[in-house]
Protein backbone atom coordinates (compact mmCIF):
# COMPACT_ATOMS: atom_id res chain seq x y z
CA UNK A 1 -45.05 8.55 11.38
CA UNK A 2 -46.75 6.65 7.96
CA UNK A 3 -45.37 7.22 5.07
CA UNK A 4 -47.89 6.47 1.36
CA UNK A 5 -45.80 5.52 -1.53
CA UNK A 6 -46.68 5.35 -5.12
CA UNK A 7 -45.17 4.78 -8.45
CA UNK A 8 -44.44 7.64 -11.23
CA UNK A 9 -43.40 5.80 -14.26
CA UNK A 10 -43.80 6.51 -18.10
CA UNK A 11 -42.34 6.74 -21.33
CA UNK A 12 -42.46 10.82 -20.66
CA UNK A 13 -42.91 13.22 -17.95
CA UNK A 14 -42.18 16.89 -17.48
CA UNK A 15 -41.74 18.61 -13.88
CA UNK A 16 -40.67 21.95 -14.74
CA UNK A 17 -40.67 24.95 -12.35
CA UNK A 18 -39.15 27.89 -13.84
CA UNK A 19 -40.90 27.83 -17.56
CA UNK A 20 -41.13 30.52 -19.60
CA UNK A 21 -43.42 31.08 -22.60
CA UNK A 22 -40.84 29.96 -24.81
CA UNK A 23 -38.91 27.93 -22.75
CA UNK A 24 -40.22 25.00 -20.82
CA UNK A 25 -37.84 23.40 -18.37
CA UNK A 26 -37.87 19.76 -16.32
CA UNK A 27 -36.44 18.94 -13.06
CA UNK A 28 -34.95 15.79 -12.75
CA UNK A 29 -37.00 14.50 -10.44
CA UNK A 30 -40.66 15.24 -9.65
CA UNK A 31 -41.49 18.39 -8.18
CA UNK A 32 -43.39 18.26 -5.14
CA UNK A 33 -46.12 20.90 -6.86
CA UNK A 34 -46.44 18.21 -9.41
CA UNK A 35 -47.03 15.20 -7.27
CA UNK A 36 -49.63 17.59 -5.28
CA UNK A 37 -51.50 18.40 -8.22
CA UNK A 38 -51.80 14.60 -9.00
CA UNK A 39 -53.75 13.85 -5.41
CA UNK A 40 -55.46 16.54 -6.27
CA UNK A 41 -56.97 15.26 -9.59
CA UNK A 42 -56.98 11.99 -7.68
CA UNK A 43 -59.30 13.30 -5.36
CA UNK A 44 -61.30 15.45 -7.35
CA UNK A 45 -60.15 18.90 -5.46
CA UNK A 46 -60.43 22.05 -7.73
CA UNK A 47 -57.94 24.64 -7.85
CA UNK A 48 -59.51 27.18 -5.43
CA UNK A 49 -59.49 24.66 -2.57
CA UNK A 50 -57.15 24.85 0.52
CA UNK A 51 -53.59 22.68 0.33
CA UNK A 52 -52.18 22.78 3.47
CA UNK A 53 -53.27 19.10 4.26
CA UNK A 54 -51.33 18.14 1.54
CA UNK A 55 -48.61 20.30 1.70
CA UNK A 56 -47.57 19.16 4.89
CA UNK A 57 -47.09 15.84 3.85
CA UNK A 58 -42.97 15.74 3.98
CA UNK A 59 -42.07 14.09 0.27
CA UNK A 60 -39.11 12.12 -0.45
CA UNK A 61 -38.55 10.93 -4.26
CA UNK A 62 -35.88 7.80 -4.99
CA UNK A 63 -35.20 7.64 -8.50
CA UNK A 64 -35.63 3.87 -9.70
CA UNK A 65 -34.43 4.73 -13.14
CA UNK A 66 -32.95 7.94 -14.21
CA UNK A 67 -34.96 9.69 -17.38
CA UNK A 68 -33.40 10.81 -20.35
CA UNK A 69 -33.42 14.63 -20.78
CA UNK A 70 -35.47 15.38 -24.71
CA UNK A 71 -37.72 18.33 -25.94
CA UNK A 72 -40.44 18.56 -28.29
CA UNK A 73 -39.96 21.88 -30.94
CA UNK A 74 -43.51 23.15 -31.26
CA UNK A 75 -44.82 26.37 -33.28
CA UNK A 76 -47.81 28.32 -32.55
CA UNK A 77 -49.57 31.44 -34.39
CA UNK A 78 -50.21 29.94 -37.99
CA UNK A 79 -52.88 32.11 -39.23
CA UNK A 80 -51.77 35.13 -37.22
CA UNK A 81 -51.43 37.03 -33.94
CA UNK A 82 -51.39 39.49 -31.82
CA UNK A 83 -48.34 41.37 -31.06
CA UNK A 84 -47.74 43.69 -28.07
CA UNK A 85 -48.52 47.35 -29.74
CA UNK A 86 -51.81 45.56 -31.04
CA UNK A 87 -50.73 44.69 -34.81
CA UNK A 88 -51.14 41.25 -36.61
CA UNK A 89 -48.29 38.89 -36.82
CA UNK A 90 -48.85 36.64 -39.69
CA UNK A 91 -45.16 35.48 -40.61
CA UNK A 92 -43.12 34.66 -38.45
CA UNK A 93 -44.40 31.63 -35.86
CA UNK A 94 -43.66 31.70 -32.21
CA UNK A 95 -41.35 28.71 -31.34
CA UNK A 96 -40.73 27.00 -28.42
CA UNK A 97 -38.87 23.78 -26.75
CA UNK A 98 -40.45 22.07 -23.96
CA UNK A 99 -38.24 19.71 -22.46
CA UNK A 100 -39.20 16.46 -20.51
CA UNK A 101 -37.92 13.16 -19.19
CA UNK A 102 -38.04 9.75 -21.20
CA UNK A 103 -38.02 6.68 -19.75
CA UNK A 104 -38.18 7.70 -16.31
CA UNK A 105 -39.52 5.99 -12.96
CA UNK A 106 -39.78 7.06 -9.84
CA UNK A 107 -40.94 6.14 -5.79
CA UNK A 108 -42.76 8.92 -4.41
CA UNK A 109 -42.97 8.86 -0.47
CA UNK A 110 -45.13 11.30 1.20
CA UNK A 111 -45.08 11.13 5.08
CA UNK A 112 -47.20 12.43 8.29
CA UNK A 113 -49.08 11.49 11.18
CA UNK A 114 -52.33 11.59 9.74
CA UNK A 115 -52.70 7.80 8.71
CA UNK A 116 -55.84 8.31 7.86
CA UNK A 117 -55.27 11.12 5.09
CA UNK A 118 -52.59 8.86 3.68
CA UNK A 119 -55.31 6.13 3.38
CA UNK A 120 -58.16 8.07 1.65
CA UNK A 121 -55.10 9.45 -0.73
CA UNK A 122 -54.17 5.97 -1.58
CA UNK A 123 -57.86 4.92 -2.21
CA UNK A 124 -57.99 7.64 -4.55
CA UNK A 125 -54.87 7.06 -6.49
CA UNK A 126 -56.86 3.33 -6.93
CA UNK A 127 -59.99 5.24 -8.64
CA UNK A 128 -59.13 8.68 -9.16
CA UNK A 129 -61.91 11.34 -9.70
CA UNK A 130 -60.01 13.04 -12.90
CA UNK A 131 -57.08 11.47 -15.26
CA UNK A 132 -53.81 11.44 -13.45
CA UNK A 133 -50.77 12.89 -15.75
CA UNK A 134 -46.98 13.08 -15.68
CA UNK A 135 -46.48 16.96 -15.29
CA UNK A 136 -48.32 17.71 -18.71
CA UNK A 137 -51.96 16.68 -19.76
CA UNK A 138 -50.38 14.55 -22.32
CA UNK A 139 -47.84 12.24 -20.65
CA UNK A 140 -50.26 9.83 -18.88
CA UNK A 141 -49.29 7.12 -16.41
CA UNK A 142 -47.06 3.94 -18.27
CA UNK A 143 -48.22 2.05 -15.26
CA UNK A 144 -50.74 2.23 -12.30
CA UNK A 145 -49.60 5.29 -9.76
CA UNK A 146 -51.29 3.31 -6.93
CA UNK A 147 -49.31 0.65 -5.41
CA UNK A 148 -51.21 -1.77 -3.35
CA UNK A 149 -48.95 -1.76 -0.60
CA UNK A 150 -48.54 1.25 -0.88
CA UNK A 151 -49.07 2.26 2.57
CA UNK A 152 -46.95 1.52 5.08
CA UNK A 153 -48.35 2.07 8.36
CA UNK A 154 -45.67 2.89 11.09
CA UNK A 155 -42.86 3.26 8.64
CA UNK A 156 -40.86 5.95 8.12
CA UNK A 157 -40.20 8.20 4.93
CA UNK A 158 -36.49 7.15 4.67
CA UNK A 159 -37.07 3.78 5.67
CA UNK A 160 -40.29 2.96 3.99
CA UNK A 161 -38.28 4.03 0.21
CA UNK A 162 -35.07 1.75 1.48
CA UNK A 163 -36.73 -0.83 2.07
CA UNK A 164 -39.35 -1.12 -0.93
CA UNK A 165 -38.60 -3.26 -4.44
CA UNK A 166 -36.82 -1.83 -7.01
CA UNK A 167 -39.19 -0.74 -9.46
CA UNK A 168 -39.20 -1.23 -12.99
CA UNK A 169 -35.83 -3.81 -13.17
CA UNK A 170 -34.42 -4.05 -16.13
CA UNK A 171 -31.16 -5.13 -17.55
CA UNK A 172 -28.05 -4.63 -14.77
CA UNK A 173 -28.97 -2.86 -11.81
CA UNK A 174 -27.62 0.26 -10.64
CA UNK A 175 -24.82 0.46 -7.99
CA UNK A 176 -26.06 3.10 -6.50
CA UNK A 177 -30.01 4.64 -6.14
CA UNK A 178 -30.68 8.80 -5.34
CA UNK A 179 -33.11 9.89 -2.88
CA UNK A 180 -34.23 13.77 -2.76
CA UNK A 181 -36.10 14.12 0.79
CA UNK A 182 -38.01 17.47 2.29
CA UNK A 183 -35.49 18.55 4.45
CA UNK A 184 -35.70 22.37 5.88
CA UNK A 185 -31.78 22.22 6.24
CA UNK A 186 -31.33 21.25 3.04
CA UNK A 187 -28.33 22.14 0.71
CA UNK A 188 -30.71 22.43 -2.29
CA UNK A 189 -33.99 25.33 -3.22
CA UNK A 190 -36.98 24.76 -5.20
CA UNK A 191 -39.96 27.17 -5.58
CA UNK A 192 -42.47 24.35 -5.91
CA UNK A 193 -44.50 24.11 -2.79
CA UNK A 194 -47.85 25.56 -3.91
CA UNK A 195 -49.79 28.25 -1.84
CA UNK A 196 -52.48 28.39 -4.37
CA UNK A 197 -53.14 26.46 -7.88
CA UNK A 198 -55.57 28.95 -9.01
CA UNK A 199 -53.30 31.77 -8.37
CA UNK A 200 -50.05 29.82 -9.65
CA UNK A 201 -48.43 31.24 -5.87
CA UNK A 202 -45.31 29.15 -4.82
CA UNK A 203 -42.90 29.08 -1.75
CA UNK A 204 -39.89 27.91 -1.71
CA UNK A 205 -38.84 23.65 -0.56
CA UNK A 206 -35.38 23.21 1.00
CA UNK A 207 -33.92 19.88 -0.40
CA UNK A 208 -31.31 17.33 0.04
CA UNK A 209 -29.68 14.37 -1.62
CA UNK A 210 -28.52 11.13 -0.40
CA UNK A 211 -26.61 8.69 -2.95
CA UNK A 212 -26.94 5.19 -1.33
CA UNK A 213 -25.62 1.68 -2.25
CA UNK A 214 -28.49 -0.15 -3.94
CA UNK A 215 -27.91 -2.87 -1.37
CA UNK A 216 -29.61 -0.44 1.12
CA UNK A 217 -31.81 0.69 -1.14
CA UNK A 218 -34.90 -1.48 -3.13
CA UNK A 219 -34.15 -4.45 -1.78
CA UNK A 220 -36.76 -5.15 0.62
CA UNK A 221 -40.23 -6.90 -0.10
């Protein structure tokens, strides 16, 4: 097993999977649709193109730094629109929160025997082929997503985000560090596994969550 690891850190990001028009939600941790969509734009790969390669990647997220749940309050419709029996709407605006994380950063493992996958991915997180984004087009990277060790050849996906540095130290660490892993017995559903980007088609992930002493966690390097 290699696992590739990189670094998801900025002042915001949004990972929502159950938004509605109005409403638009954030895990609290990135979703694994999210991070796939990222290699994606890393790689250049447009929506209609097959997944599974990267889908079968098994993803485990430790959260470095826990982000601060805020939303933005936008409006939309000034000048009018249309409503759903076909008349204008010209006073009232549609409003809408969309929530996100602040201050956030995260290690992203993503694990499989294919060491050679996890090496062209890494390459392209180095020089991507489009911009790379935090869940929404405008919450770009705070720092590089490619970590230059990031892969760790022979390591497991458990192991491999023990043992790396704490990222992003500031202040008093944290006692304790959370790790969300793949795991098909998991305690914990999302519907974030993606089937198909151009058809917005999701399966569900089983989940689970391991709270472990920081002096087994980020202390290697």
């Amino acid at each position: 097993m290699n696992t590739l690891l990189l670094r998801l850190s900025g002042p915001m990001q949004s990972w929502g999977t159950q938004s509605d028009f109005d409403v638009r939600d954030t895990g609290y941790e990135p979703s694994k649709s999210g991070v796939i969509g990222l290699l994606c734009a890393a790689l250049g790969r447009p929506r209609h193109d097959p997944l599974d390669d990267l889908t079968g990647l098994r993803m485990g997220v430790r959260v470095d730094r826990e982000g601060r749940i805020a939303y933005d309050y936008h409006t939309a419709g000034k000048g009018g629109y249309l409503k759903e029996d076909g008349k204008l709407e010209s006073k009232t605006l549609i409003q809408s929160r969309r929530y996100y994380l602040a201050d956030a950063i995260f290690l992203i493992g993503l694990a499989g025997d294919d060491l050679g996958l996890l090496k062209r991915l890494h390459a392209a997180l180095r020089d991507p082929v489009w911009p790379l984004y935090l869940g929404r087009k405008a919450f770009v990277p705070g720092e590089p997503v490619w970590l230059e060790d990031g892969v760790r050849e022979g390591e497991a996906l458990e192991s491999a985000l023990q043992a790396y540095p704490l990222l992003g130290r500031r202040g008093e660490p944290p006692e304790r560090i959370r790790l969300v892993l793949d795991d098909p017995d998991g305690e914990a559903v999302r519907q974030d596994l993606p089937i198909s980007f151009a058809d917005r088609r999701f399966q569900l992930r089983r989940v689970r969550t391991l709270v472990v002493p920081l002096d087994g966690a980020g202390q290697g390097g």
